[in-house]
C-alpha atoms as a PDB file:
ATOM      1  CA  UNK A   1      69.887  79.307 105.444  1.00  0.00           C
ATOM      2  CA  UNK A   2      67.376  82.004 107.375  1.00  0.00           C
ATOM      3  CA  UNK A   3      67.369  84.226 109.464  1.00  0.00           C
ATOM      4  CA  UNK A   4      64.255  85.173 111.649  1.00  0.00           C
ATOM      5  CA  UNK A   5      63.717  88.830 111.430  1.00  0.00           C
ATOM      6  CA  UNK A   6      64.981  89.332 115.087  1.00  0.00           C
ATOM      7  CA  UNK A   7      68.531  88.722 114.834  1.00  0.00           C
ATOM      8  CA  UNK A   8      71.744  89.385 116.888  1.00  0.00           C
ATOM      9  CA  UNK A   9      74.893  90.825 116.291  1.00  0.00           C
ATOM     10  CA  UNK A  10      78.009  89.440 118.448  1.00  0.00           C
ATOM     11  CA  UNK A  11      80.756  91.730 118.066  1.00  0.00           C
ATOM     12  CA  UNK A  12      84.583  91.368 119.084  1.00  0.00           C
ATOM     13  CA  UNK A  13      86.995  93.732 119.492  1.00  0.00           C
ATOM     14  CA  UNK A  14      90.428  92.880 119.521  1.00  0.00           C
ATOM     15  CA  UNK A  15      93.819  93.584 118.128  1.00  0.00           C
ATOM     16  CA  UNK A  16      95.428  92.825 115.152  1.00  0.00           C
ATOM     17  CA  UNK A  17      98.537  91.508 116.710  1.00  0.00           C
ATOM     18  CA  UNK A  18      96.426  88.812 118.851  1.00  0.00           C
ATOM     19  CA  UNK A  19      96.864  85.361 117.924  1.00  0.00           C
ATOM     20  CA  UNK A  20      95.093  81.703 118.392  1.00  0.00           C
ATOM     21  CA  UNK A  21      96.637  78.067 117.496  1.00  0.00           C
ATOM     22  CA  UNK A  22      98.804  79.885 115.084  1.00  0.00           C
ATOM     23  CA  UNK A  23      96.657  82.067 113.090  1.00  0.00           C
ATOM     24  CA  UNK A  24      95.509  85.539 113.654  1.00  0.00           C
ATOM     25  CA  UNK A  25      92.737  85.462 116.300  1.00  0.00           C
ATOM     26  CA  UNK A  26      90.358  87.085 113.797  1.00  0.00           C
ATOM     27  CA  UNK A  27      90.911  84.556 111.582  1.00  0.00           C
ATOM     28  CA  UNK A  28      90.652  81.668 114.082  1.00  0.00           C
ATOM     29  CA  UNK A  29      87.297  82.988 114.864  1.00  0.00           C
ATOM     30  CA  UNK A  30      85.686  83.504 111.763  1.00  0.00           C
ATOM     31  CA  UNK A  31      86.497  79.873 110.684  1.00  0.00           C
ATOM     32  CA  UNK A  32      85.450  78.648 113.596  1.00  0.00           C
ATOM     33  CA  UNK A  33      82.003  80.641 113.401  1.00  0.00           C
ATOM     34  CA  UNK A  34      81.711  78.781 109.797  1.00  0.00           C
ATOM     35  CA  UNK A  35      82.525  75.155 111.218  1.00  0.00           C
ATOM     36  CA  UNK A  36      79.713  76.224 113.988  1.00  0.00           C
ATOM     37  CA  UNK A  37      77.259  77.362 111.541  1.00  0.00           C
ATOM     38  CA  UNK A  38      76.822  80.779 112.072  1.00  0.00           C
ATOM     39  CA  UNK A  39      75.249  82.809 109.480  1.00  0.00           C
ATOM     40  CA  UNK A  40      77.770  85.556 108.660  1.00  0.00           C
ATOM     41  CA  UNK A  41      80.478  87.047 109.999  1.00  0.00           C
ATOM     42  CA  UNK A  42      83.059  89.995 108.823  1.00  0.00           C
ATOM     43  CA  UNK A  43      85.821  91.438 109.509  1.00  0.00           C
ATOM     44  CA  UNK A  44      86.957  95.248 110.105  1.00  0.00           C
ATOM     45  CA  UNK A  45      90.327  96.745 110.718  1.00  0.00           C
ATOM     46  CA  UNK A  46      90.304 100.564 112.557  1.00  0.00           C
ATOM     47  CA  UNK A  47      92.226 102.427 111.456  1.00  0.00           C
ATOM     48  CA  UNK A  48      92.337 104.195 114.717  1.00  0.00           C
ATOM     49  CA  UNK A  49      91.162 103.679 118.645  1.00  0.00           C
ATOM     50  CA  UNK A  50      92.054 102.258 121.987  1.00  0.00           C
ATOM     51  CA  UNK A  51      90.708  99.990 124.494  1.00  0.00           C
ATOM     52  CA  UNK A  52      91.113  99.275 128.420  1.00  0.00           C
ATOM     53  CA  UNK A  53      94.694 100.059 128.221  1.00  0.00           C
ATOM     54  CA  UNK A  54      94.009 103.921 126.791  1.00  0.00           C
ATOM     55  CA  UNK A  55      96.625 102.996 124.458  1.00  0.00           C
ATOM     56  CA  UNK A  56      95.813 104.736 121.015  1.00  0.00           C
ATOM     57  CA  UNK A  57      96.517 102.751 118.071  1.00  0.00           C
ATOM     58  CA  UNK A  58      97.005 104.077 114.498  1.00  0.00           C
ATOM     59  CA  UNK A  59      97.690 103.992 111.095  1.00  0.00           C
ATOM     60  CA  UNK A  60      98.993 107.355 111.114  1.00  0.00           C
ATOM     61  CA  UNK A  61     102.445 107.454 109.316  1.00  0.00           C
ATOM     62  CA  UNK A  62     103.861 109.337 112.236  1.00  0.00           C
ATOM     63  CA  UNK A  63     103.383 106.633 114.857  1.00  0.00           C
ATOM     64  CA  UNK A  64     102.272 103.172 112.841  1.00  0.00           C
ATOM     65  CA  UNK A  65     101.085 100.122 115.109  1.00  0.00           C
ATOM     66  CA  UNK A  66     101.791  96.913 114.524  1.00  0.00           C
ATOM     67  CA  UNK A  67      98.418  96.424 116.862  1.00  0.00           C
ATOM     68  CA  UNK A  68      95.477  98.512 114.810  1.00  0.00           C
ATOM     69  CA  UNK A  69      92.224  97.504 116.073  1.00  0.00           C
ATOM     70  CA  UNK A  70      89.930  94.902 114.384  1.00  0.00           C
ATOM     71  CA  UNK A  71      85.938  94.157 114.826  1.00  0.00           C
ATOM     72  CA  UNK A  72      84.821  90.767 113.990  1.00  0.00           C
ATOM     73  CA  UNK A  73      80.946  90.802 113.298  1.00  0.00           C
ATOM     74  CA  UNK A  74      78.841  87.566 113.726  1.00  0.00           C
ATOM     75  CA  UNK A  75      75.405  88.045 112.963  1.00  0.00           C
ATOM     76  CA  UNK A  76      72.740  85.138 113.896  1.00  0.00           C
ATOM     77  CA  UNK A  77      70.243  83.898 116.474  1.00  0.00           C
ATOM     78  CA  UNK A  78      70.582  84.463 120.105  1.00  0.00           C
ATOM     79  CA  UNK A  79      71.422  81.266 121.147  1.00  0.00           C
ATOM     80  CA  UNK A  80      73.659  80.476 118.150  1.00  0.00           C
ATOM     81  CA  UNK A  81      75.588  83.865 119.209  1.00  0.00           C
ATOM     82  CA  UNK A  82      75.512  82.490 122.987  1.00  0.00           C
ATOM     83  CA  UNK A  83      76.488  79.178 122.647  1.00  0.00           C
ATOM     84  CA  UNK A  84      79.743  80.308 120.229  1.00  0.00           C
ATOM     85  CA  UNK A  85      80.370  83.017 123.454  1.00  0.00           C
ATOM     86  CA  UNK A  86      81.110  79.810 125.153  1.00  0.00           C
ATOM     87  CA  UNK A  87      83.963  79.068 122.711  1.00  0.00           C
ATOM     88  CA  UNK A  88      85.113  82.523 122.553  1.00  0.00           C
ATOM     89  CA  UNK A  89      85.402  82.724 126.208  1.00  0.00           C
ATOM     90  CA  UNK A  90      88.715  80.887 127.194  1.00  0.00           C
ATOM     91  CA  UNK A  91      90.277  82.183 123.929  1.00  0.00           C
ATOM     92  CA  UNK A  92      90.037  86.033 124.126  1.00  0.00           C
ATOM     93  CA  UNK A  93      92.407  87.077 126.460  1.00  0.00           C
ATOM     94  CA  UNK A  94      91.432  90.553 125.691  1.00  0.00           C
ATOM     95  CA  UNK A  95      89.324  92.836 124.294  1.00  0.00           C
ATOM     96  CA  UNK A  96      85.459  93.449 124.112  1.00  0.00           C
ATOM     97  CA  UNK A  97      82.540  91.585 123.557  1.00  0.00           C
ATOM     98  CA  UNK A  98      78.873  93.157 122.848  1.00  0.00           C
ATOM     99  CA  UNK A  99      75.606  91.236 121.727  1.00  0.00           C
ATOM    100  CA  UNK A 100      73.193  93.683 120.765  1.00  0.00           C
ATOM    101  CA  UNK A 101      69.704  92.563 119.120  1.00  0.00           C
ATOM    102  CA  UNK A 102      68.757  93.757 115.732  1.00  0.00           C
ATOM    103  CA  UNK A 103      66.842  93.411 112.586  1.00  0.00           C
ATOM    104  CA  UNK A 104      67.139  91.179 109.848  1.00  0.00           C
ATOM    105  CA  UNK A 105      66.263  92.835 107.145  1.00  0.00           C
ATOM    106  CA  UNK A 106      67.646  91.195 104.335  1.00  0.00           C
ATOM    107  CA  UNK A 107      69.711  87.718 104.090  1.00  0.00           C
ATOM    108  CA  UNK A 108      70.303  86.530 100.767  1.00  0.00           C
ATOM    109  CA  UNK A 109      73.059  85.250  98.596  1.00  0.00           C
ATOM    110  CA  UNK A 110      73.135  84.407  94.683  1.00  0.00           C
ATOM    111  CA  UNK A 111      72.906  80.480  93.515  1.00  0.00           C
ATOM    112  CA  UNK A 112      75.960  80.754  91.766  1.00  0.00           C
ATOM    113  CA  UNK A 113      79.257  80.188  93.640  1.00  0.00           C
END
């Protein structure tokens, strides 16, 4: 697959503790990305932060959430990242969504699997 030098990056943040059709949301997206095509995605779990609700969140021993943030990464073409938004949509019930514009550097992978 390539990329075109200008890419963009679609990035979710939700909580651990969300969930989708029985799997952890993060998970339910990032298969879903694949079975749309998208070129990459990761995920990322804070160990720290808060979102609309000012409700901090931590790993910290002293007051452990079951809840610690996560950021789900997509990175592809505009209107790849736009028309998955349109999936995304009914299925976050909360959170935060950004699609910033960047660019691809570098998109490679090895031939062996």
């Amino acid at each position: 697959m390539q990329l075109p030098e200008q890419g963009y990056l679609l990035r979710i943040f939700i909580g651990e503790a969300n969930h989708y059709q029985g799997k952890h949301l993060y998970e339910w997206i990032v298969i879903k990305a694949r079975e749309c095509g998208i070129a990459g995605a990761t995920v990322v779990r804070g160990m720290m932060g808060y979102g609309a609700n000012s409700r901090i969140k931590t790993s910290s021993i002293l007051c452990l959430s079951e809840d610690l943030p996560v950021i789900v990464e997509l990175i592809d073409t505009k209107r790849m990242l736009e028309e998955f938004l349109e999936i995304l949509d009914p299925v976050i019930g909360e959170g935060l969504v950004t699609l910033e514009e960047m660019q691809v550097r570098m998109y490679r992978h090895s031939r062996q699997h």
